[in-house]
PDB file of N, CA and C in Angstrom:
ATOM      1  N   UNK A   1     118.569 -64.645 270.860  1.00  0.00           N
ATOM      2  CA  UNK A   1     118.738 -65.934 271.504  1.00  0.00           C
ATOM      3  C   UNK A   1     117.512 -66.796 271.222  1.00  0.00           C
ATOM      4  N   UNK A   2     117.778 -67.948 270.654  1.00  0.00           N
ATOM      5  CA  UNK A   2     116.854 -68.949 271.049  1.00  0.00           C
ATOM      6  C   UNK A   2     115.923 -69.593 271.803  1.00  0.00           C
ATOM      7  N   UNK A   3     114.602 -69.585 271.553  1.00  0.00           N
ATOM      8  CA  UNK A   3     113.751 -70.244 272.764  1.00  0.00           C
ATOM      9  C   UNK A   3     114.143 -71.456 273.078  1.00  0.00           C
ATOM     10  N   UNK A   4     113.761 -71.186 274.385  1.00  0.00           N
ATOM     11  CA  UNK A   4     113.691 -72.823 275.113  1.00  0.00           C
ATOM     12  C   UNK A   4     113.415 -74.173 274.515  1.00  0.00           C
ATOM     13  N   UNK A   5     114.029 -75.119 274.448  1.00  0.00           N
ATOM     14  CA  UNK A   5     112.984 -75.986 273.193  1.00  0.00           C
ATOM     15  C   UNK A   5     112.100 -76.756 273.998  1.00  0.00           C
ATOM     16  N   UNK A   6     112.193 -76.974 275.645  1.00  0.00           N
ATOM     17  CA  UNK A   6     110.893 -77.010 276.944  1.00  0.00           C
ATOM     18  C   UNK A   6     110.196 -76.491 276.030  1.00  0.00           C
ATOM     19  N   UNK A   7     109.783 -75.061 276.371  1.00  0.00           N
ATOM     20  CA  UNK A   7     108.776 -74.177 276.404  1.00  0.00           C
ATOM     21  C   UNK A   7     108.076 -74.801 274.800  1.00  0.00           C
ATOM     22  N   UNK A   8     109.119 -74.935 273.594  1.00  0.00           N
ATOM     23  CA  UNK A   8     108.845 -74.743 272.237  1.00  0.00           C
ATOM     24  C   UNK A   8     108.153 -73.427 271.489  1.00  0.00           C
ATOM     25  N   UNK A   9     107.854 -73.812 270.079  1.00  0.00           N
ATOM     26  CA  UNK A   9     108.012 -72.143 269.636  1.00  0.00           C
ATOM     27  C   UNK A   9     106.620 -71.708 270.252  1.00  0.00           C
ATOM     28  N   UNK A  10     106.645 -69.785 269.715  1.00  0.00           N
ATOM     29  CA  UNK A  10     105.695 -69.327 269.754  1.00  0.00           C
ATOM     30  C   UNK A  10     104.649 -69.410 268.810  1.00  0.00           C
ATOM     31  N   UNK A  11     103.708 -69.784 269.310  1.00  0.00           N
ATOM     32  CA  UNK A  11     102.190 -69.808 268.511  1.00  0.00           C
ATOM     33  C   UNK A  11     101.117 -68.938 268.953  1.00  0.00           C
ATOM     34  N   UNK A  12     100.957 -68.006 268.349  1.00  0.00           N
ATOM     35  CA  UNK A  12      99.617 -66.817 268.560  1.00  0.00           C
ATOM     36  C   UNK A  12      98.700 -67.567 268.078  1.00  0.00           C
ATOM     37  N   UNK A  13      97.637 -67.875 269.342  1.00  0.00           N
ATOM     38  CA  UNK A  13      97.073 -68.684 269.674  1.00  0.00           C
ATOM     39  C   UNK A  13      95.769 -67.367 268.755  1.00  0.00           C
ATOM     40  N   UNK A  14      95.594 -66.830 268.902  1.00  0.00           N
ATOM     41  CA  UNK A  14      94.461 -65.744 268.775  1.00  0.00           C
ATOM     42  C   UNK A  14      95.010 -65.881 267.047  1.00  0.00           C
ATOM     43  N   UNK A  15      95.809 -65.651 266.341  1.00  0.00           N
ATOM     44  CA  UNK A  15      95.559 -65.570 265.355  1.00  0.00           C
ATOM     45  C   UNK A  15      95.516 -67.421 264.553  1.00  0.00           C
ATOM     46  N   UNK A  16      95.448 -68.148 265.154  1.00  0.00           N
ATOM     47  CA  UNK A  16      95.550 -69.824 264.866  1.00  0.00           C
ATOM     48  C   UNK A  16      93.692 -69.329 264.938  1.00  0.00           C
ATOM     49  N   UNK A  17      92.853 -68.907 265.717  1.00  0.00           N
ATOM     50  CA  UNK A  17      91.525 -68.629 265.976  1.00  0.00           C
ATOM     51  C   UNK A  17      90.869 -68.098 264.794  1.00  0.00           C
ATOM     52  N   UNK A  18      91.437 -66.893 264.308  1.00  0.00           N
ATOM     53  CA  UNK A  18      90.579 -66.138 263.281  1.00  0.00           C
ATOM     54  C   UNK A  18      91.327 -66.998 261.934  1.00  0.00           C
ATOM     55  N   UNK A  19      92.069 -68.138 261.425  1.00  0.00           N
ATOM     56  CA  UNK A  19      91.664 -68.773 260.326  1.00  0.00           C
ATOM     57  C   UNK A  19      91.100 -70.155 260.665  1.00  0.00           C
ATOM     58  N   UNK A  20      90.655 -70.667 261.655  1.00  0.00           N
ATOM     59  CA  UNK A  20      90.241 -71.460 262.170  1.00  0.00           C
ATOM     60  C   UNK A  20      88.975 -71.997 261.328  1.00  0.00           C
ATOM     61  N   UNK A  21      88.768 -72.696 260.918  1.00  0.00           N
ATOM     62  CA  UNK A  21      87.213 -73.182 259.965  1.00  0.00           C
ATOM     63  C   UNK A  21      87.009 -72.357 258.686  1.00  0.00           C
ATOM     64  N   UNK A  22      88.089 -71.566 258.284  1.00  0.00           N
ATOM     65  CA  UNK A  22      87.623 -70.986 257.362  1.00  0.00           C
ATOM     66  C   UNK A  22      88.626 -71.229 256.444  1.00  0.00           C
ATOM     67  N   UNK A  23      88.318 -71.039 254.936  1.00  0.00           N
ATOM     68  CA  UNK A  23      88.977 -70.746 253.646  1.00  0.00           C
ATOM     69  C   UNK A  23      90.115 -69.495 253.698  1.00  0.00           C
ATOM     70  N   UNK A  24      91.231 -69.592 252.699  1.00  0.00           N
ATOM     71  CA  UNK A  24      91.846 -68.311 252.653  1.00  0.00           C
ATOM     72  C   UNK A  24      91.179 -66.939 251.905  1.00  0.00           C
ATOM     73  N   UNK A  25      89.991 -68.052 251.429  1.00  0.00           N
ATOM     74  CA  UNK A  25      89.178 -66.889 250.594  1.00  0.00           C
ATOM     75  C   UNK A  25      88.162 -66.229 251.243  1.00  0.00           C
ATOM     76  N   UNK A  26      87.443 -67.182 252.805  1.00  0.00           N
ATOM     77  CA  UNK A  26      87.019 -66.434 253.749  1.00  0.00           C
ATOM     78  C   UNK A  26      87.546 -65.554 254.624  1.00  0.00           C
ATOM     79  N   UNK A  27      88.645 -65.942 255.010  1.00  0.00           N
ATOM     80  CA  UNK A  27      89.406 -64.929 256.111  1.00  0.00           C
ATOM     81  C   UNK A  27      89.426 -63.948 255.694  1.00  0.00           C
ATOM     82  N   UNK A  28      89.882 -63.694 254.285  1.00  0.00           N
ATOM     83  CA  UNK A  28      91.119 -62.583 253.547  1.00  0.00           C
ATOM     84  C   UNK A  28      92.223 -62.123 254.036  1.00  0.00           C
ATOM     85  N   UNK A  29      92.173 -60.498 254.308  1.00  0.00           N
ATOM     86  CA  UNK A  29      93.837 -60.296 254.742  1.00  0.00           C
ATOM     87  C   UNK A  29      93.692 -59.948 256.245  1.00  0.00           C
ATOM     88  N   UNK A  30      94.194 -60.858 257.091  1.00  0.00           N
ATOM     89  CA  UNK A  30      94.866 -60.656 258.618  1.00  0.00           C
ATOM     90  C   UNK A  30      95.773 -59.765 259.305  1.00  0.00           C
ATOM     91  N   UNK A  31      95.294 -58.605 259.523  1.00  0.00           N
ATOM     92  CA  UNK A  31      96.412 -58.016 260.420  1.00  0.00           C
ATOM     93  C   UNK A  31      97.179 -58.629 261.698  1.00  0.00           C
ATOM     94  N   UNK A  32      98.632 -58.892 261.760  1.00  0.00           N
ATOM     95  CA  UNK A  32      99.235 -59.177 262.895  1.00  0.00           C
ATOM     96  C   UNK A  32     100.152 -58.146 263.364  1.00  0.00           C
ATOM     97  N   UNK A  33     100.136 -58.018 264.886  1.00  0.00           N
ATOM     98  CA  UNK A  33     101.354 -57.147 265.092  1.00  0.00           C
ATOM     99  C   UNK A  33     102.182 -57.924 265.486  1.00  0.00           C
ATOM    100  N   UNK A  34     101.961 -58.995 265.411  1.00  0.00           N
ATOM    101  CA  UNK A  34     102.884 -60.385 266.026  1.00  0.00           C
ATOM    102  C   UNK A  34     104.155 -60.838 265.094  1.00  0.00           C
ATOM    103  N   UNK A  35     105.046 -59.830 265.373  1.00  0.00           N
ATOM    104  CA  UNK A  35     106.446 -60.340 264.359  1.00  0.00           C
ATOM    105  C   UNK A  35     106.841 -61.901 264.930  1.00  0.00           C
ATOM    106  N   UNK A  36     106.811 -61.785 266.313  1.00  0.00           N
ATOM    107  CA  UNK A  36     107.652 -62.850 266.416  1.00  0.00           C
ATOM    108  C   UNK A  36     106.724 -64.250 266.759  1.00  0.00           C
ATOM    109  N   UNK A  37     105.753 -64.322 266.117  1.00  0.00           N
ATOM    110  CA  UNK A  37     104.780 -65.575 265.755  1.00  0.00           C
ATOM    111  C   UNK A  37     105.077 -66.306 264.623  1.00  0.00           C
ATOM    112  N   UNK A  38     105.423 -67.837 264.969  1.00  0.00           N
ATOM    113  CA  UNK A  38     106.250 -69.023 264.021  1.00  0.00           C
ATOM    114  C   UNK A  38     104.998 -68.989 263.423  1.00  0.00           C
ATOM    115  N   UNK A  39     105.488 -69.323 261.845  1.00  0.00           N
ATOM    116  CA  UNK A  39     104.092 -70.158 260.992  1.00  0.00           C
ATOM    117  C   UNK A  39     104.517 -71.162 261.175  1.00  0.00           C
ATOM    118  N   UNK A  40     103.138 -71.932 261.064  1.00  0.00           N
ATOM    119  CA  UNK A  40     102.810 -73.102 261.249  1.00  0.00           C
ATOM    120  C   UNK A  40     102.136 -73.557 260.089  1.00  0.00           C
ATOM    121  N   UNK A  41     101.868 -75.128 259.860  1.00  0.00           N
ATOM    122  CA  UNK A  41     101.513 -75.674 258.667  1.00  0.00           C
ATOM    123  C   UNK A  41      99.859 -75.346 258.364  1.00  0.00           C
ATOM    124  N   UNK A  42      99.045 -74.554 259.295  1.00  0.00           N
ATOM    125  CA  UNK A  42      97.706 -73.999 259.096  1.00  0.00           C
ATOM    126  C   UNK A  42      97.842 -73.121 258.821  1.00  0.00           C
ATOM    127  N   UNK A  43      99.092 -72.232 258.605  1.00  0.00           N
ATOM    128  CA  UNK A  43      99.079 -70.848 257.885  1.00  0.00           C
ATOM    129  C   UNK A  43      99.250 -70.848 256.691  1.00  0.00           C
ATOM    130  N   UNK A  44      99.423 -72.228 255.923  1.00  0.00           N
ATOM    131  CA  UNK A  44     100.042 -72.186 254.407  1.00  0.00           C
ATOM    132  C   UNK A  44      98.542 -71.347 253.742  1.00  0.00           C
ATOM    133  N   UNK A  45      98.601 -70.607 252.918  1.00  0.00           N
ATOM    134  CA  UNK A  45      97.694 -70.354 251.730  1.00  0.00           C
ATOM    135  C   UNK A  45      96.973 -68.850 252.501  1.00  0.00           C
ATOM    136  N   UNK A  46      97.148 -68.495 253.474  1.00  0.00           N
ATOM    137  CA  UNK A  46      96.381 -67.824 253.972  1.00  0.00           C
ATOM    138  C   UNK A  46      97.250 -66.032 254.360  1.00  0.00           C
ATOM    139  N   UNK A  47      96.791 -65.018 253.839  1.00  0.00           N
ATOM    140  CA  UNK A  47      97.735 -64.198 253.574  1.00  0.00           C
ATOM    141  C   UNK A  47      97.428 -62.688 254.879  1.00  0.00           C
ATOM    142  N   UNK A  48      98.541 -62.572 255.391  1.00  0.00           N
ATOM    143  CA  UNK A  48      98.275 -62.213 256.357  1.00  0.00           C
ATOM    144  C   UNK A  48      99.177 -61.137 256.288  1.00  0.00           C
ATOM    145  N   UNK A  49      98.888 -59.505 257.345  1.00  0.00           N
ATOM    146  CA  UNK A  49      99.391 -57.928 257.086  1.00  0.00           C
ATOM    147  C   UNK A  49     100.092 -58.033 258.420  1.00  0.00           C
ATOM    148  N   UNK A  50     101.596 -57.780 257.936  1.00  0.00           N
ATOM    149  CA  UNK A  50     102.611 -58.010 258.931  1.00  0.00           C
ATOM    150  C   UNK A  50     102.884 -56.764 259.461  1.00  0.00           C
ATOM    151  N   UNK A  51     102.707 -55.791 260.787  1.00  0.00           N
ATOM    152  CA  UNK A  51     103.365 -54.878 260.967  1.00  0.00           C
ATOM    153  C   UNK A  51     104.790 -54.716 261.006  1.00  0.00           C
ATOM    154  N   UNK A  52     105.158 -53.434 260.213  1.00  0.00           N
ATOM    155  CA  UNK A  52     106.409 -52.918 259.870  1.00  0.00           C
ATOM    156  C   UNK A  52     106.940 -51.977 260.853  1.00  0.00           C
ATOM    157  N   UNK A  53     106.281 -51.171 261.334  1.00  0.00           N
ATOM    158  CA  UNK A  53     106.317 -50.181 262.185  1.00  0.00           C
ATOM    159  C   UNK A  53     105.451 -48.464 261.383  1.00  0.00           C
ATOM    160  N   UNK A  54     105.330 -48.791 260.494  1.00  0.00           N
ATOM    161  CA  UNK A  54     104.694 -47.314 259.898  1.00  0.00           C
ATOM    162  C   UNK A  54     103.614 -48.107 258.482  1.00  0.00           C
ATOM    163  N   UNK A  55     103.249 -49.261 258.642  1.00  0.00           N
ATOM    164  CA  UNK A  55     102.353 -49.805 258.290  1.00  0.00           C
ATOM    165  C   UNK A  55     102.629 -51.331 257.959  1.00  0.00           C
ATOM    166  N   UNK A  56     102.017 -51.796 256.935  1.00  0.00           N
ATOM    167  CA  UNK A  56     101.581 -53.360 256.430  1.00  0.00           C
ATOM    168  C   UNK A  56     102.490 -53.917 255.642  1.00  0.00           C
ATOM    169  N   UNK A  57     102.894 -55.161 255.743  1.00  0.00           N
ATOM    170  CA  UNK A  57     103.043 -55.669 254.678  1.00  0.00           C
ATOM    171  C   UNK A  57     102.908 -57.081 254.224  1.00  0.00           C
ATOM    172  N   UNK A  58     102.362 -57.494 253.301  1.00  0.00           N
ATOM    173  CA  UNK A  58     101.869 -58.408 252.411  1.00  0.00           C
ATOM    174  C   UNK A  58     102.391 -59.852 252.924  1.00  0.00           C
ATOM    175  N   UNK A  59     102.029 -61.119 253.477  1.00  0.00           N
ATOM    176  CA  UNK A  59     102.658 -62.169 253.722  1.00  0.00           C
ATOM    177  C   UNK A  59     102.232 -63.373 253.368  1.00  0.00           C
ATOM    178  N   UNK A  60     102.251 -63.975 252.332  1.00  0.00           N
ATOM    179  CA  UNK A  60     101.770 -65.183 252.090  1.00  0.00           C
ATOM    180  C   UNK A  60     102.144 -66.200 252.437  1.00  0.00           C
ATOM    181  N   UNK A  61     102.289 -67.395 253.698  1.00  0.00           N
ATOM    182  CA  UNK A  61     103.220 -68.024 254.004  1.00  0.00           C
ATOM    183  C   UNK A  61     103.018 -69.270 252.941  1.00  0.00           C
ATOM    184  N   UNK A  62     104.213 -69.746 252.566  1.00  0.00           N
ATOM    185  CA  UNK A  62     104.062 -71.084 251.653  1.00  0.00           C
ATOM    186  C   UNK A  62     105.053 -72.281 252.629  1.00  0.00           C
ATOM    187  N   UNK A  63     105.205 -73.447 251.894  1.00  0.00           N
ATOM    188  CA  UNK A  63     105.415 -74.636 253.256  1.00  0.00           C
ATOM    189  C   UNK A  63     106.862 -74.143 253.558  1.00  0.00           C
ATOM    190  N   UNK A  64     108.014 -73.494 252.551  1.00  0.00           N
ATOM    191  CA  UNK A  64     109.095 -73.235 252.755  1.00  0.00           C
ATOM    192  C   UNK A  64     109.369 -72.456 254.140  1.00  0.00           C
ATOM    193  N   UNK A  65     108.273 -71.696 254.293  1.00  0.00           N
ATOM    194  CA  UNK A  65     108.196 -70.495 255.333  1.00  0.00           C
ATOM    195  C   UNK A  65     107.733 -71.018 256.585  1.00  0.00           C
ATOM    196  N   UNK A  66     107.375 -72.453 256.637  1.00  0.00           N
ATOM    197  CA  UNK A  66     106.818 -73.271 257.823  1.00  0.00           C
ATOM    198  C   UNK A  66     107.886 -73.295 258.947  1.00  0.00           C
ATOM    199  N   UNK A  67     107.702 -72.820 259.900  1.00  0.00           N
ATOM    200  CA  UNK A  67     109.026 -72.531 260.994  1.00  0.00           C
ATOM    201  C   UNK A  67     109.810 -71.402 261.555  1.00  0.00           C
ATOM    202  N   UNK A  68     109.542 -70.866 260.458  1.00  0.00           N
ATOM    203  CA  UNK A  68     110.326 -69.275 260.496  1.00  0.00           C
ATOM    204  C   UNK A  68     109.223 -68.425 260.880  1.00  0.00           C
ATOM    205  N   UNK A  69     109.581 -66.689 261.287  1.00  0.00           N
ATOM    206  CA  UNK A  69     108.657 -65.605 262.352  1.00  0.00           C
ATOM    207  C   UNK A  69     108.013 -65.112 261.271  1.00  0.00           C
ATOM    208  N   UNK A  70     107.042 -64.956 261.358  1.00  0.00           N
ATOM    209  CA  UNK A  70     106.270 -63.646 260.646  1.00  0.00           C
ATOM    210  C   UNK A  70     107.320 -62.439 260.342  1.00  0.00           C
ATOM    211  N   UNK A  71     107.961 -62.055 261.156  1.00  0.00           N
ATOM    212  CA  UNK A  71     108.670 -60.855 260.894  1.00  0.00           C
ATOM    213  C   UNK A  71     110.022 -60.487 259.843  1.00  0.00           C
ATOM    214  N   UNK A  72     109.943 -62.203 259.554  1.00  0.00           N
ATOM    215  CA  UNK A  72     111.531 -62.404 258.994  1.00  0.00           C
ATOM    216  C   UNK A  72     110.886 -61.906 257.537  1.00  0.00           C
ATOM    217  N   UNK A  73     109.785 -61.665 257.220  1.00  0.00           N
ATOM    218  CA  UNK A  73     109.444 -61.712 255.406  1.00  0.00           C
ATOM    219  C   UNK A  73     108.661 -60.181 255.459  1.00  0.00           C
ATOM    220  N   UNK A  74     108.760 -59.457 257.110  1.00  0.00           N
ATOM    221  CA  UNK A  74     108.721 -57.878 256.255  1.00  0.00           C
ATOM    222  C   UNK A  74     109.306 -57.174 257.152  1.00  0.00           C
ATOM    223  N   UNK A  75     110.472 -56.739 256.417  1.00  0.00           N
ATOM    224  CA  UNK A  75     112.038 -56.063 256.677  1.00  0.00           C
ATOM    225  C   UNK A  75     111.283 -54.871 257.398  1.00  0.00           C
ATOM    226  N   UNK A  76     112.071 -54.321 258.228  1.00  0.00           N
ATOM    227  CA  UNK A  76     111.726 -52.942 258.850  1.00  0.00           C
ATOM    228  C   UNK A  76     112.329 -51.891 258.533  1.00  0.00           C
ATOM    229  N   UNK A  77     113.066 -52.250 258.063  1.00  0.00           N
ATOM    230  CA  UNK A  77     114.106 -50.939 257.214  1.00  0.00           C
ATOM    231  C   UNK A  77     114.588 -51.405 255.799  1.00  0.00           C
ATOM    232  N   UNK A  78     114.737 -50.279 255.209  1.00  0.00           N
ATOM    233  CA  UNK A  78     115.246 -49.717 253.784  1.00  0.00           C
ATOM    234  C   UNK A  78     116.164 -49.474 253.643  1.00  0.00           C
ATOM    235  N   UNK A  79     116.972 -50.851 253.069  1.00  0.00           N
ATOM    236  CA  UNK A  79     118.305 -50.402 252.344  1.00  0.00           C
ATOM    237  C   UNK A  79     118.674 -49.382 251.321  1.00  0.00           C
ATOM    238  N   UNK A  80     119.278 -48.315 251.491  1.00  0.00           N
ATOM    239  CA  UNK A  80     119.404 -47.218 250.449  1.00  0.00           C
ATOM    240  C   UNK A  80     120.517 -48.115 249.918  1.00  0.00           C
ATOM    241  N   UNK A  81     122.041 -47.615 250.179  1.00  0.00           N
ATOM    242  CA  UNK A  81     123.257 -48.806 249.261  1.00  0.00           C
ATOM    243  C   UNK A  81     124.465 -48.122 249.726  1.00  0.00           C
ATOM    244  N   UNK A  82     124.941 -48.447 249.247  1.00  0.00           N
ATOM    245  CA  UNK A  82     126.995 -48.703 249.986  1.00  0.00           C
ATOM    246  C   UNK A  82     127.273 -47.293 249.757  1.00  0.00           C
ATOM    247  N   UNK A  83     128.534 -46.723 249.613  1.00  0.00           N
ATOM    248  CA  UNK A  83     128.977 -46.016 249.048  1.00  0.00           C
ATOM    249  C   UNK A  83     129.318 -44.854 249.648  1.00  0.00           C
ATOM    250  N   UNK A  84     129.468 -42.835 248.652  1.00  0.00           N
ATOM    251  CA  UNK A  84     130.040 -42.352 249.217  1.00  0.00           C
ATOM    252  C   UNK A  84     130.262 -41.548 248.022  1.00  0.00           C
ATOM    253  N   UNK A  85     131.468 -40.627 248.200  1.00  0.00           N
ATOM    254  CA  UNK A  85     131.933 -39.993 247.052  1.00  0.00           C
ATOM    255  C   UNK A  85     132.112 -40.796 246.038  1.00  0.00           C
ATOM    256  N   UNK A  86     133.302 -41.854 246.419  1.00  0.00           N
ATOM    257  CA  UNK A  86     133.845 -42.803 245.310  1.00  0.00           C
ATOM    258  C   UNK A  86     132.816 -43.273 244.776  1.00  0.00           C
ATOM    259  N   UNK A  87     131.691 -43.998 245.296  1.00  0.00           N
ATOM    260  CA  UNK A  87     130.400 -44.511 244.468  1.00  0.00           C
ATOM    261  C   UNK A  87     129.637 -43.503 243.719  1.00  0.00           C
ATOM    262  N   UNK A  88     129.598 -42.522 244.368  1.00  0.00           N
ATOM    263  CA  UNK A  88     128.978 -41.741 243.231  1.00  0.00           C
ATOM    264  C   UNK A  88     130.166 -40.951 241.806  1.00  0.00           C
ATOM    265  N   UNK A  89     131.244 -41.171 242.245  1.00  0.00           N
ATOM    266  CA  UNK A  89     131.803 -40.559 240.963  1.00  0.00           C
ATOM    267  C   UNK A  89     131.716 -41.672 239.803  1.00  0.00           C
ATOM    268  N   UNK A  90     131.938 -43.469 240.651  1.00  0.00           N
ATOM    269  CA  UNK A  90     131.565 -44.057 239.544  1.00  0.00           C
ATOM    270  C   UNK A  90     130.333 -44.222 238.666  1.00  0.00           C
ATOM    271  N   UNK A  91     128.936 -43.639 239.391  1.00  0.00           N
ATOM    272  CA  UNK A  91     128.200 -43.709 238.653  1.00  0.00           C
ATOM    273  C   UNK A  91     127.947 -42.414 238.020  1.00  0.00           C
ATOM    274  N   UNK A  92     128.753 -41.341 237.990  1.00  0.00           N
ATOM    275  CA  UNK A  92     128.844 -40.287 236.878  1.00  0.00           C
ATOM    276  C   UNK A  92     129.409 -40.724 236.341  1.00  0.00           C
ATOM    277  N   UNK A  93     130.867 -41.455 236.009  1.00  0.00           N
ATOM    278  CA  UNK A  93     131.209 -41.580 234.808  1.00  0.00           C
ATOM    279  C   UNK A  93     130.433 -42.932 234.057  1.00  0.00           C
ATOM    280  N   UNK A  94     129.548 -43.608 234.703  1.00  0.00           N
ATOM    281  CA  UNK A  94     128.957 -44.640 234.009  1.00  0.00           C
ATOM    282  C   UNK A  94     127.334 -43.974 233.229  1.00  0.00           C
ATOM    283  N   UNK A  95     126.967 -42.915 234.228  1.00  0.00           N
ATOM    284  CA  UNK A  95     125.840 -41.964 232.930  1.00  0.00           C
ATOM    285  C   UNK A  95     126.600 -41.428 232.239  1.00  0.00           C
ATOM    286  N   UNK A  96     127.792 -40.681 232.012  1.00  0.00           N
ATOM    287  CA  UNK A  96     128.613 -40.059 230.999  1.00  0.00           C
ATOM    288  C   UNK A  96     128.817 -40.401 229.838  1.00  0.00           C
ATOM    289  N   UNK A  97     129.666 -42.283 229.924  1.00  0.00           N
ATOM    290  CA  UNK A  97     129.868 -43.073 229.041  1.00  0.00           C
ATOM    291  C   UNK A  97     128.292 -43.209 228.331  1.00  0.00           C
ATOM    292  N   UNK A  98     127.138 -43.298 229.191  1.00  0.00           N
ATOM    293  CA  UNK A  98     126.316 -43.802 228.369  1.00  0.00           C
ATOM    294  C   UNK A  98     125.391 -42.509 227.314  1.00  0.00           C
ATOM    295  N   UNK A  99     125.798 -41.112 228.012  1.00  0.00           N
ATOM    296  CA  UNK A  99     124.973 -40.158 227.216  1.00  0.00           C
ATOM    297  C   UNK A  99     126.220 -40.176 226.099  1.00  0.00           C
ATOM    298  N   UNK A 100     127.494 -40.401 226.175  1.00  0.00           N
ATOM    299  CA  UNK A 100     128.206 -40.542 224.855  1.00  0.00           C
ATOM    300  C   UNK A 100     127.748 -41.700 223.938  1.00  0.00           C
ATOM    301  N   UNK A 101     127.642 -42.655 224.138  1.00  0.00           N
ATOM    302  CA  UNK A 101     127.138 -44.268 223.297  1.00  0.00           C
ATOM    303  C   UNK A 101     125.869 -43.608 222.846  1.00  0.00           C
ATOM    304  N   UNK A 102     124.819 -42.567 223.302  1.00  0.00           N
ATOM    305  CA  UNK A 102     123.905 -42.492 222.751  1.00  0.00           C
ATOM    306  C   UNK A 102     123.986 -41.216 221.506  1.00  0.00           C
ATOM    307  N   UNK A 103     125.212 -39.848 222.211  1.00  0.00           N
ATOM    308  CA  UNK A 103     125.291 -39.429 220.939  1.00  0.00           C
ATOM    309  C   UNK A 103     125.877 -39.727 219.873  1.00  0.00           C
ATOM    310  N   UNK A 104     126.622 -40.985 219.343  1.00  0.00           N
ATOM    311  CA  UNK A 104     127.554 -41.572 218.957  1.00  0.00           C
ATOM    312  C   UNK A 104     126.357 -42.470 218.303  1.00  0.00           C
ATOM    313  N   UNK A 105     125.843 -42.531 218.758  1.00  0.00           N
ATOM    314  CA  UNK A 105     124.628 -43.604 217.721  1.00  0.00           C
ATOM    315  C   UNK A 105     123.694 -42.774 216.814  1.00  0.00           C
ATOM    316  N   UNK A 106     123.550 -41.187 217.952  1.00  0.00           N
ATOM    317  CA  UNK A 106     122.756 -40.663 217.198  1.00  0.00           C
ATOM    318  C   UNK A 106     123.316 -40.265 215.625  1.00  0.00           C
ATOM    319  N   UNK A 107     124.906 -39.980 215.971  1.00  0.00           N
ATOM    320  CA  UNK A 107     125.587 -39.147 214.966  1.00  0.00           C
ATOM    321  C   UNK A 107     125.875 -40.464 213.969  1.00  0.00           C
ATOM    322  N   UNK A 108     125.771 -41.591 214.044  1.00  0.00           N
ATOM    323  CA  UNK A 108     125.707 -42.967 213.147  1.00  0.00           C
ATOM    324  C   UNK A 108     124.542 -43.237 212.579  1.00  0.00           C
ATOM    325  N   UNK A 109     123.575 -42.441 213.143  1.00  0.00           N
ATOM    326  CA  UNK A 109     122.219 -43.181 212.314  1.00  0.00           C
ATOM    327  C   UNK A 109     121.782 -41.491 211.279  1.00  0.00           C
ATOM    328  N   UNK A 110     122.310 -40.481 212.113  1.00  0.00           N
ATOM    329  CA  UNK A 110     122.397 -39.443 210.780  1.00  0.00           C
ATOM    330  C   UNK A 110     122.890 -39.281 209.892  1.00  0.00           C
ATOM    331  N   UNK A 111     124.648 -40.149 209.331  1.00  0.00           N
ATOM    332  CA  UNK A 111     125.220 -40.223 208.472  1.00  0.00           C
ATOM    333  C   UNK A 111     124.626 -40.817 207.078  1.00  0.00           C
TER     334      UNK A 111
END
């Protein structure tokens, strides 16, 4: 659900502090555990370590990202992919086809 637009967004006031007067080349990298802290237009250039839950990850906000949470740009989970039997039989017969195309080239370039 949406915040209040009274109240307006959240701003971690403590981390607006530690890039405060400084360069992105002074700060360096910022740990936040603050997923749900909006960037704001003083966060552009300045690259900051987003907790994931089992560590960091990398956040550079650029102006596109002005508005949106810290948390939205490091996923907490790992998509493995769809599937099942049927997905995996298609990708046996798609290594199959391809170890044939390769002996089939081999047996073309020995002729």
């Amino acid at each position: 659900m949406a915040r209040s637009s009274k109240k307006g967004p959240f701003i971690c006031h403590r981390l607006l502090k530690k890039i405060a007067g400084k360069t992105p080349k002074e700060a360096g990298k910022i740990k936040v555990w603050k997923r749900a802290a909006v960037i704001t237009p003083e966060m552009v250039g300045y690259t900051f370590l987003v907790h994931k839950g089992n560590g960091f990850v990398e956040v550079t906000p650029t102006e596109e990202m002005v508005g949106h949470r810290l948390g939205e740009f490091a996923p907490t989970t790992k998509f493995i992919r769809h599937g099942g039997k049927m997905q995996k039989e298609l990708e046996q017969r798609r290594r199959q086809a391809e170890i044939e195309a390769a002996k089939a080239a081999r047996a073309a370039v020995g002729k």
